[in-house]
C-alpha atoms as a PDB file:
ATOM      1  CA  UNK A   1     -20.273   9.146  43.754  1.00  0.00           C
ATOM      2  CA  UNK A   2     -17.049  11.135  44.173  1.00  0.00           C
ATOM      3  CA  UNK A   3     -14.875   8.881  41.793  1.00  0.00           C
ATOM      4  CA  UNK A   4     -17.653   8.143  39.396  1.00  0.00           C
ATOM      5  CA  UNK A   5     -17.731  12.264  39.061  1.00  0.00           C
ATOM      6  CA  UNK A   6     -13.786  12.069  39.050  1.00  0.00           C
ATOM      7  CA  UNK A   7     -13.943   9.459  35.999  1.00  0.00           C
ATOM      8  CA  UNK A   8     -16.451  11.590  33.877  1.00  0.00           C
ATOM      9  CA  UNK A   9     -14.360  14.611  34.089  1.00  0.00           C
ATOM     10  CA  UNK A  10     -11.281  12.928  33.420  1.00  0.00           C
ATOM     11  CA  UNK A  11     -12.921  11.365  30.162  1.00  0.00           C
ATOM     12  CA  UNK A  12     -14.129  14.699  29.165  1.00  0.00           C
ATOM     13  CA  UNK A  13     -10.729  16.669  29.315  1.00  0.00           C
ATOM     14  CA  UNK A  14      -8.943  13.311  27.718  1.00  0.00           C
ATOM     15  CA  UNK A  15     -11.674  13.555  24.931  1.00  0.00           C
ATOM     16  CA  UNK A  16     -11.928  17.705  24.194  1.00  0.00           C
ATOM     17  CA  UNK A  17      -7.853  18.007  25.119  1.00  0.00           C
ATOM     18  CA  UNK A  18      -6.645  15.255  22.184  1.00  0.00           C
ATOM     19  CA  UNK A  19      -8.082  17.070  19.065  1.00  0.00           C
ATOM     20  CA  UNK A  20      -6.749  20.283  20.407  1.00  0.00           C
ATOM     21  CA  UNK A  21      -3.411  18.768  20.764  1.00  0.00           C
ATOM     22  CA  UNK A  22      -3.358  16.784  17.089  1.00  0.00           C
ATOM     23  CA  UNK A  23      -4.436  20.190  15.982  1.00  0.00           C
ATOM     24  CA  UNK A  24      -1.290  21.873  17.491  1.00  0.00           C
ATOM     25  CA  UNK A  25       0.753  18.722  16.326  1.00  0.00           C
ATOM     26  CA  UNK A  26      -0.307  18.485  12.969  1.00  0.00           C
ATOM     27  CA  UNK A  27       0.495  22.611  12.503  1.00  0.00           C
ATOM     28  CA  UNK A  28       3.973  21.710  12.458  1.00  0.00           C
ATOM     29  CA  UNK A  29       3.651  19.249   9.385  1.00  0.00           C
ATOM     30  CA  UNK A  30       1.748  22.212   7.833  1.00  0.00           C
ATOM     31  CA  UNK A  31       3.711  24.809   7.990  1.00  0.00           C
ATOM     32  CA  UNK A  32       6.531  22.252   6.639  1.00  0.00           C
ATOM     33  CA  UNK A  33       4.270  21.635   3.737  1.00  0.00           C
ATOM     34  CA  UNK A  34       3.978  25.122   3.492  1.00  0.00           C
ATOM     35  CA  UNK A  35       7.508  26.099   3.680  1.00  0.00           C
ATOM     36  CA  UNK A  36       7.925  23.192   0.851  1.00  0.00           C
ATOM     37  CA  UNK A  37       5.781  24.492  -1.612  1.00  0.00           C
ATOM     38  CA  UNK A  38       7.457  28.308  -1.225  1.00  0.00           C
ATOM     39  CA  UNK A  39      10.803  26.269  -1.954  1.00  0.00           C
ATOM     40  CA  UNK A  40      10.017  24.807  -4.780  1.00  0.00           C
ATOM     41  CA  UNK A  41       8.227  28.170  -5.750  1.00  0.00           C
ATOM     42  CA  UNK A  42      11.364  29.755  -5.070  1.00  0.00           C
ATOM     43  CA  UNK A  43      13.736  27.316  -6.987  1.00  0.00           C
ATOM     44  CA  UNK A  44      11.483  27.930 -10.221  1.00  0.00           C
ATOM     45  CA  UNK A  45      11.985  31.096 -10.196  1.00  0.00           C
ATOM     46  CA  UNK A  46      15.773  30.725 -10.016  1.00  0.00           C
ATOM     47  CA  UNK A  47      16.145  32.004  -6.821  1.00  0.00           C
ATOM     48  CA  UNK A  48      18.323  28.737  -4.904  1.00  0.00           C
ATOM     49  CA  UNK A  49      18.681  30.623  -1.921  1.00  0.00           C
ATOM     50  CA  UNK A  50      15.234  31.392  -1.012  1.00  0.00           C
ATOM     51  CA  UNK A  51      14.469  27.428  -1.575  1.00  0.00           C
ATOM     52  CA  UNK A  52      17.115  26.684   0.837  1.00  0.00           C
ATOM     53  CA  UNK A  53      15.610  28.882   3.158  1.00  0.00           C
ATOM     54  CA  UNK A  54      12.355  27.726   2.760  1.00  0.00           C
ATOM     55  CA  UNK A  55      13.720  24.180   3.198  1.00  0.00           C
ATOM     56  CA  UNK A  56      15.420  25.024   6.044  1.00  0.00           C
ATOM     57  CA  UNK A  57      12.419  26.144   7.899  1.00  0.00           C
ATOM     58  CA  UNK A  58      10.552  23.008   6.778  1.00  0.00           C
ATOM     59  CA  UNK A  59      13.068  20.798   8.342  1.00  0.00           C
ATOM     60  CA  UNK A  60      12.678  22.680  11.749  1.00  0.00           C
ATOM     61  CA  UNK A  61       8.674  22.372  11.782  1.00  0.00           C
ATOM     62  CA  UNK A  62       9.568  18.564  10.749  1.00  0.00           C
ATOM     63  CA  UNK A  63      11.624  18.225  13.760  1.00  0.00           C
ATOM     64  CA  UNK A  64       9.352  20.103  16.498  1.00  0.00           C
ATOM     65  CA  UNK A  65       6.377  17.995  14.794  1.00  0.00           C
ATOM     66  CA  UNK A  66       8.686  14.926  15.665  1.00  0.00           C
ATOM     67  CA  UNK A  67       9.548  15.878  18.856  1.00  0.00           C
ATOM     68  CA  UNK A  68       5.691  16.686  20.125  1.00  0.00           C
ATOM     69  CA  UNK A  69       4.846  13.394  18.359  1.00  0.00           C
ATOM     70  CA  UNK A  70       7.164  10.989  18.284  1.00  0.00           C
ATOM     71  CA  UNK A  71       6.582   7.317  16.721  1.00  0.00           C
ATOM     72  CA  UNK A  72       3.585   5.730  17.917  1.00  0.00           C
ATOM     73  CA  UNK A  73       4.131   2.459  16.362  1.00  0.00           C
ATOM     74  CA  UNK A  74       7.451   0.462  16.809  1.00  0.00           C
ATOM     75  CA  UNK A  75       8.601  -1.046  13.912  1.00  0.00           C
ATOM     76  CA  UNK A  76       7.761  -4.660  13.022  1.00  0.00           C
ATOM     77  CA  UNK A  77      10.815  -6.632  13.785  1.00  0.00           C
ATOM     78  CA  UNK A  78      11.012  -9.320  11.426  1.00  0.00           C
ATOM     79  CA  UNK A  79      10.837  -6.395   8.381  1.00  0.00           C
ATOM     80  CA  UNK A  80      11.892  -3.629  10.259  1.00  0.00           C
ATOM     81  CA  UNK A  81       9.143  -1.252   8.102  1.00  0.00           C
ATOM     82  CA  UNK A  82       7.982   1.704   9.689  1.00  0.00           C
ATOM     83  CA  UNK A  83       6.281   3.693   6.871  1.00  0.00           C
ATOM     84  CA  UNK A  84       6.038   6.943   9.319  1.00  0.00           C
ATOM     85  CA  UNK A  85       9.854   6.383   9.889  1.00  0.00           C
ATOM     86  CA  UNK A  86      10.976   5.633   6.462  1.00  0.00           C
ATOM     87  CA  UNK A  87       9.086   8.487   4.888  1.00  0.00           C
ATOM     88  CA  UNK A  88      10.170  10.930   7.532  1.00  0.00           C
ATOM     89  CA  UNK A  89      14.147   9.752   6.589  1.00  0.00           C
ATOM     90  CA  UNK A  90      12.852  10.272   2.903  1.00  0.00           C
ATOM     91  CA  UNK A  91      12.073  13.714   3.488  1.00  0.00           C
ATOM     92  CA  UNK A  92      14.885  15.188   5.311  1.00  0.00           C
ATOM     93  CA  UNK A  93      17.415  13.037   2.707  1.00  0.00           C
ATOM     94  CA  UNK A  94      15.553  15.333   0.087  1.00  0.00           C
ATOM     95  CA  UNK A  95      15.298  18.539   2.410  1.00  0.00           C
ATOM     96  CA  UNK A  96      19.579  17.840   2.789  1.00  0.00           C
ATOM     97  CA  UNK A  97      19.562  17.500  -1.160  1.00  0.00           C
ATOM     98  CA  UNK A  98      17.635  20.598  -1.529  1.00  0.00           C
ATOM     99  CA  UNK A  99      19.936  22.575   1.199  1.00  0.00           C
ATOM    100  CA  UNK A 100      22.694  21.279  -0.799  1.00  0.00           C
ATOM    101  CA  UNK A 101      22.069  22.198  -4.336  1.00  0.00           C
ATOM    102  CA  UNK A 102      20.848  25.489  -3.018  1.00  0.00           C
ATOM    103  CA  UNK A 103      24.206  26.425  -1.681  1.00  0.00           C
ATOM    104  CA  UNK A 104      25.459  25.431  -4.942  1.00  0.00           C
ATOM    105  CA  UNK A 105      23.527  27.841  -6.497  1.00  0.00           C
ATOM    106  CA  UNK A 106      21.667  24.973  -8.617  1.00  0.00           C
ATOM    107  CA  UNK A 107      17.768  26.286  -8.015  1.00  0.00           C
ATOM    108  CA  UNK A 108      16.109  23.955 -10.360  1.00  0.00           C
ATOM    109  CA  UNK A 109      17.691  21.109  -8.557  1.00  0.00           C
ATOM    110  CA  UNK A 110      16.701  22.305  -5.023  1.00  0.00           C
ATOM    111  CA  UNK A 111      13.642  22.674  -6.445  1.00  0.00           C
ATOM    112  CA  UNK A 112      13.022  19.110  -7.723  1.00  0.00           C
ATOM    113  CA  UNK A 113      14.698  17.704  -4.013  1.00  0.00           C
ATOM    114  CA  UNK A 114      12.318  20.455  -2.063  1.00  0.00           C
ATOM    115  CA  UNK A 115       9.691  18.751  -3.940  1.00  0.00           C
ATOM    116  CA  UNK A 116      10.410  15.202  -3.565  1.00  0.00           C
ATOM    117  CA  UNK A 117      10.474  16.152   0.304  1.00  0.00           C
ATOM    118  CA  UNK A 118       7.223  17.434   0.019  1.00  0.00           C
ATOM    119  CA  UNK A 119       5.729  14.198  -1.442  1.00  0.00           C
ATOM    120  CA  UNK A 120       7.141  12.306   1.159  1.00  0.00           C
ATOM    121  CA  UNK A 121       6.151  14.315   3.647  1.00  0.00           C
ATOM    122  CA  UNK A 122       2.382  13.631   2.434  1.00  0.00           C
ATOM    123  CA  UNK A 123       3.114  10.243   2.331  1.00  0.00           C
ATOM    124  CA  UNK A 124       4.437  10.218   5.980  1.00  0.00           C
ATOM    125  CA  UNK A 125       1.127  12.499   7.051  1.00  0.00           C
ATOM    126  CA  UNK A 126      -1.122   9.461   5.557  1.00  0.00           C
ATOM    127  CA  UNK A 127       0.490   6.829   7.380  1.00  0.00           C
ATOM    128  CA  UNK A 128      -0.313   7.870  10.703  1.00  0.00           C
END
C-alpha cells in the first residue's frame, strides 16, 4: 500500500512540476523574442546601438534557454538534420550579424539581421 501511495505521488509532482518548468524554460525564448523585436525597433529608428544591445540580451536568454533545455532529439545520422539545432545556429549567425553592423554604426542593417534572428528563433520554438 506504501509504494502504490509512493507511485501516485511521484506521478503527481512529475505531472504538476513539468508545465511549471516548460513555463520557466520557455520564458527565456520570450524574453529573446522580446529583446528581438526592441532591436529591430531600435535599428528603425536609427539608433544601431540600442539594437545591439537589445541583441545582445537576446543571445543571453537564447543561451540560458539552451542550457535549461538542451536538445532533446539527437540528430538523424544519415542527414545529420536537427531543425531545433539548425535554427538555433541560424539565429545567433543573425544575432552576430546584427552585433556586428551595430558596432558599425549601420542600424538598418542590424535591424534586418535582428530580424532574421527573430524568425528563426520562431522557427526553432515550433520545432520542438
Amino acid at each position: 500500500m506504501k509504494i502504490l501511495s509512493y507511485s501516485l505521488l511521484a506521478s503527481f509532482v512529475a505531472i504538476v512540476g513539468n508545465p511549471m518548468l516548460a513555463y520557466a524554460q520557455d520564458e527565456h525564448a520570450k524574453e529573446a523574442m522580446q529583446h528581438l523585436e526592441k532591436a529591430v525597433e531600435s535599428g528603425n529608428k536609427g539608433d544601431a546601438k540600442g539594437a545591439g544591445a537589445q541583441s545582445e540580451e537576446a543571445e543571453k536568454d537564447i543561451i540560458q534557454e539552451n542550457k535549461e533545455k538542451p536538445y532533446t532529439q539527437p540528430s538523424k545520422h544519415i542527414t545529420g538534420e536537427n531543425p531545433r539545432a539548425e535554427h538555433d545556429k541560424a539565429t545567433f549567425e543573425d544575432i552576430e550579424k546584427a552585433k556586428g553592423y551595430a558596432k558599425k554604426g549601420r542600424a538598418k542593417a542590424a535591424a534586418d539581421a535582428a530580424k532574421e534572428a527573430e524568425i528563426h528563433l520562431q522557427k526553432k520554438e515550433q520545432s520542438k
